[in-house]
N, C-alpha and C. Protein backbone atom coordinates (compact mmCIF):
# COMPACT_ATOMS: atom_id res chain seq x y z
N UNK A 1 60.81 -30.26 7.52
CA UNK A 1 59.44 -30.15 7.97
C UNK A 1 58.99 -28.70 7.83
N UNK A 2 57.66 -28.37 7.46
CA UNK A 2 57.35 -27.28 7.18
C UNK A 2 56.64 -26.63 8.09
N UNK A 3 56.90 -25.40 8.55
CA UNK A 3 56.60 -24.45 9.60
C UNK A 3 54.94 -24.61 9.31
N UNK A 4 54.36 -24.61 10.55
CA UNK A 4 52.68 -24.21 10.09
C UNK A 4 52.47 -22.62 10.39
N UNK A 5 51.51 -22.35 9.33
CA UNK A 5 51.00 -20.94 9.19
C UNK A 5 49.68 -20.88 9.80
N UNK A 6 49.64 -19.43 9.75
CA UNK A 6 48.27 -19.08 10.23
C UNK A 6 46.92 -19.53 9.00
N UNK A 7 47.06 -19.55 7.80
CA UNK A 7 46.10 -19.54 6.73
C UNK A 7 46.10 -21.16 6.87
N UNK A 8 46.54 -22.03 7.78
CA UNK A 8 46.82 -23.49 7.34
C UNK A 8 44.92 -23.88 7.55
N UNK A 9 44.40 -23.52 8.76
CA UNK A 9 43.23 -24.00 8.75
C UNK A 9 42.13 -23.61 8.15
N UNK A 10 42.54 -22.80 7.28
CA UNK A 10 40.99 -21.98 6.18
C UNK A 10 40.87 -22.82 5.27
N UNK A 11 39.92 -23.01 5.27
CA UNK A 11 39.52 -24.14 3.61
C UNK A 11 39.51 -23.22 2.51
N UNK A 12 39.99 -23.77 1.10
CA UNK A 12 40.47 -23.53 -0.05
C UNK A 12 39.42 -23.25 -0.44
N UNK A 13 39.04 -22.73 -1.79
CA UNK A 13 37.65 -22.48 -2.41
C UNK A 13 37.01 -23.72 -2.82
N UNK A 14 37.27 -24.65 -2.95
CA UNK A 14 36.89 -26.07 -3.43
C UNK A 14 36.90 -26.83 -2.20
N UNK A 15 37.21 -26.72 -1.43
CA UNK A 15 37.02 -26.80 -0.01
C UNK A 15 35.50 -26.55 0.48
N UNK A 16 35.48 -25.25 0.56
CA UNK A 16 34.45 -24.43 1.07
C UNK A 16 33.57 -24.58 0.37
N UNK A 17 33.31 -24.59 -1.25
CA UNK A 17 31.97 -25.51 -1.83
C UNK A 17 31.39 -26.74 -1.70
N UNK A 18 32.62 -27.53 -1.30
CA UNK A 18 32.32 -29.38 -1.00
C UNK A 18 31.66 -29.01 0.71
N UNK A 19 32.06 -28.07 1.42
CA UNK A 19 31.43 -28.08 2.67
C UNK A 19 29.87 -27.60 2.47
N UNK A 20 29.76 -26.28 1.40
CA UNK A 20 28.88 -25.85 1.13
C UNK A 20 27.48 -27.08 0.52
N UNK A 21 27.88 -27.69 0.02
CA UNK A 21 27.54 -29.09 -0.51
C UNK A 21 26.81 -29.81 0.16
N UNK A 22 27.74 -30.15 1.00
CA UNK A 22 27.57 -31.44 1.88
C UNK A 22 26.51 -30.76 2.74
N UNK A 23 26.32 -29.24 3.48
CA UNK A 23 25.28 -28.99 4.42
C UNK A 23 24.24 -28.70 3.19
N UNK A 24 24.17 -27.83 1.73
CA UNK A 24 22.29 -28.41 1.46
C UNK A 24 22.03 -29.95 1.73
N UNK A 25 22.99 -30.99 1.20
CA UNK A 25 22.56 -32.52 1.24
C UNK A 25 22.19 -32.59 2.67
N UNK A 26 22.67 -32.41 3.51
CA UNK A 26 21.74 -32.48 4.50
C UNK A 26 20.67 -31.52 4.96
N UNK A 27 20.70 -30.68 4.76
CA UNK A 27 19.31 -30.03 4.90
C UNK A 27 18.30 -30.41 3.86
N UNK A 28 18.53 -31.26 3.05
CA UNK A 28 17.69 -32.10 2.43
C UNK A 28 17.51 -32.97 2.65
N UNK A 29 18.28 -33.51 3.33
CA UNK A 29 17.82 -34.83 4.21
C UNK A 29 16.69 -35.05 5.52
N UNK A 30 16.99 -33.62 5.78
CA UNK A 30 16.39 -33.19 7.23
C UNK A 30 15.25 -32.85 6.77
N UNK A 31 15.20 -31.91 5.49
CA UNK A 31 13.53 -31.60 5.09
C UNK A 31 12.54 -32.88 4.78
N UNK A 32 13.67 -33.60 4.20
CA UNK A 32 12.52 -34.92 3.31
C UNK A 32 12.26 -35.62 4.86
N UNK A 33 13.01 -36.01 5.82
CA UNK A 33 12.57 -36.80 6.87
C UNK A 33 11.49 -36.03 7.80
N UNK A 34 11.43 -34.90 7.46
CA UNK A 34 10.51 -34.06 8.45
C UNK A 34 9.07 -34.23 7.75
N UNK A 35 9.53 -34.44 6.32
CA UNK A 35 8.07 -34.61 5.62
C UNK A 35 7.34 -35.44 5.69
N UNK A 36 8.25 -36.57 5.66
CA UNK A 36 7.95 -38.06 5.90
C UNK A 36 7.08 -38.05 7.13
N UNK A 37 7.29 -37.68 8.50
CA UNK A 37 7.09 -37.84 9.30
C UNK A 37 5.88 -37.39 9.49
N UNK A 38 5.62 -35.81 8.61
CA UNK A 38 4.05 -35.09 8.96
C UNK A 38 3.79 -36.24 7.62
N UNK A 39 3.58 -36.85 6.94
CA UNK A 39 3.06 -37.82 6.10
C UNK A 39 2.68 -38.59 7.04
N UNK A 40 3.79 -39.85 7.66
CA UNK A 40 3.46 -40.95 8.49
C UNK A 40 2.23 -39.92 9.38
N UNK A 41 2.25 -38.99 9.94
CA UNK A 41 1.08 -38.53 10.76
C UNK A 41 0.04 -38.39 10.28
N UNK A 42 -0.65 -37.97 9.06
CA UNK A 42 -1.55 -38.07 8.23
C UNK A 42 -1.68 -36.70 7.41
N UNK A 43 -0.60 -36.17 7.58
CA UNK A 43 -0.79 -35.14 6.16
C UNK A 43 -0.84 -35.38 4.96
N UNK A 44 -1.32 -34.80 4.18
CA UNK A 44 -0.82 -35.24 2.72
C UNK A 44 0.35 -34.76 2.34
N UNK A 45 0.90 -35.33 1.63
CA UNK A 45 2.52 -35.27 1.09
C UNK A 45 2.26 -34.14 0.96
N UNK A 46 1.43 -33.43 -0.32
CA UNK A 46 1.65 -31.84 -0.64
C UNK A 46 1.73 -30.87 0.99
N UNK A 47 0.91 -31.12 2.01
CA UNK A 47 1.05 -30.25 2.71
C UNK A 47 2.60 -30.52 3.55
N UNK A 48 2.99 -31.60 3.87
CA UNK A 48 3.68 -32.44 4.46
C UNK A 48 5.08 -31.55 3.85
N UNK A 49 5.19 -31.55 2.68
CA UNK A 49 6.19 -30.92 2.02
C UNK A 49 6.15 -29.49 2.08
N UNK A 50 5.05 -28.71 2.15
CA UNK A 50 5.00 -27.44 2.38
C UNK A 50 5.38 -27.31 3.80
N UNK A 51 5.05 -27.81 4.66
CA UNK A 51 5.32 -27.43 5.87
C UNK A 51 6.75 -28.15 6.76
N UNK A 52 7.12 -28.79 5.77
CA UNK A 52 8.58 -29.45 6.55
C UNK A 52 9.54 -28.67 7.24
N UNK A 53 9.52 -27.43 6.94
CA UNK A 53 10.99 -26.79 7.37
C UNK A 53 10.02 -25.33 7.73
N UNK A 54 8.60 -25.54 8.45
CA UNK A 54 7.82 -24.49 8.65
C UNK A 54 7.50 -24.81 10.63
N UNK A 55 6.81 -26.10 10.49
CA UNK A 55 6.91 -27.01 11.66
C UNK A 55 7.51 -27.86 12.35
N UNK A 56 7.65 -28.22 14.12
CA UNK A 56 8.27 -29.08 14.34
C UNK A 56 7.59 -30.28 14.39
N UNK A 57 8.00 -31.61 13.79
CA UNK A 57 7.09 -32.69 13.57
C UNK A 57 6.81 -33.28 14.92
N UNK A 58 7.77 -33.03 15.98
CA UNK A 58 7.17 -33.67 17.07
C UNK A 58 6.37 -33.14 17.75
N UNK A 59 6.51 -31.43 18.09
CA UNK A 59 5.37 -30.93 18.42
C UNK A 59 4.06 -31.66 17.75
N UNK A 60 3.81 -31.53 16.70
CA UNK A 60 2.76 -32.42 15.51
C UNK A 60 2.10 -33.19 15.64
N UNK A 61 3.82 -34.40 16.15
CA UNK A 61 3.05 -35.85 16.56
C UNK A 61 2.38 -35.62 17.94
N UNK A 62 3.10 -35.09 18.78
CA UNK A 62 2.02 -35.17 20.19
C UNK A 62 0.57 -35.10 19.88
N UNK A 63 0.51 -33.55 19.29
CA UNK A 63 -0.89 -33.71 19.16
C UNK A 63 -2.21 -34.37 19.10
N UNK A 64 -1.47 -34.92 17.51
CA UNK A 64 -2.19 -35.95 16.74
C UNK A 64 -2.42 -37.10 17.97
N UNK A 65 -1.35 -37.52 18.49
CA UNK A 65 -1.52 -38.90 19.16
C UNK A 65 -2.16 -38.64 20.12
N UNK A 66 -2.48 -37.29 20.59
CA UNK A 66 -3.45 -36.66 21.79
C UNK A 66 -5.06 -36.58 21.11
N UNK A 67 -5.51 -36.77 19.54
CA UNK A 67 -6.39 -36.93 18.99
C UNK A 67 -6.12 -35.88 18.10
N UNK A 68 -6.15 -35.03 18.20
CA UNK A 68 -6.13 -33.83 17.21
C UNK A 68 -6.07 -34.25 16.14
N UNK A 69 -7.10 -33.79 14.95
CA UNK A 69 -6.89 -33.76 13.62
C UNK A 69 -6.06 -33.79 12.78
N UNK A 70 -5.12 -34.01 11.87
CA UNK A 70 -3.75 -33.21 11.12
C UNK A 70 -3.59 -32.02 11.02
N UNK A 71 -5.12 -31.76 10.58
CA UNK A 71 -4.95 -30.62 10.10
C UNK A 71 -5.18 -29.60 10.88
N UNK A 72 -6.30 -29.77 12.41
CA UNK A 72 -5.67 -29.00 13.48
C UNK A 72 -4.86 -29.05 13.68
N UNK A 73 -3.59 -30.14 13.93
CA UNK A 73 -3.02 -29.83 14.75
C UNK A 73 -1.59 -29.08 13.63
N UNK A 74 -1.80 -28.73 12.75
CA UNK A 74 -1.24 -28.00 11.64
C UNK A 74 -1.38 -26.86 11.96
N UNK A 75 -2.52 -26.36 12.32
CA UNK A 75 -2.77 -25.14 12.63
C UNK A 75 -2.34 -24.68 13.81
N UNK A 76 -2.66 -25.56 14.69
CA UNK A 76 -2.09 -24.94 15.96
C UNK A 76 -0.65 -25.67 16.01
N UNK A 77 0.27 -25.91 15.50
CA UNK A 77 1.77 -25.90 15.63
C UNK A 77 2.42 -24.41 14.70
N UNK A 78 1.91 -24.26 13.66
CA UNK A 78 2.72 -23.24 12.40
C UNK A 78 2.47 -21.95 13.09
């Protein structure tokens, strides 16, 4: 049986890119669902996509569902 070392828990370089990986795929996941969401609220996709990873969508939705415009309430969240 082989002694464990100190270097045992560092990820390898191919390691550390598949980790590197896997968090953009999700921060792309997280952007497109954030977009979606100022979409479902009534942004337009183009702004929806500009502002995904600018705003929080729930701050957003309150608004809106409080009446606010999109696009006020765009303004007053960013």
């Amino acid at each position: 049986m082989r002694k464990p070392t100190l270097t045992d828990d560092i990820p390898s370089a191919q390691e550390d890119d598949t980790l590197a990986d896997a968090h953009d795929d999700e921060e792309v996941l997280v952007w497109q669902w954030n977009a979606q969401q100022l979409h479902r609220l009534g942004l337009s996709w183009l702004l929806a996509h500009a502002f995904a990873t600018v705003v929080d969508w729930h701050d957003f939705a309150k608004l809106v569902e409080r009446g606010c415009s999109p696009e006020l309430a765009l303004e007053i969240v960013r």
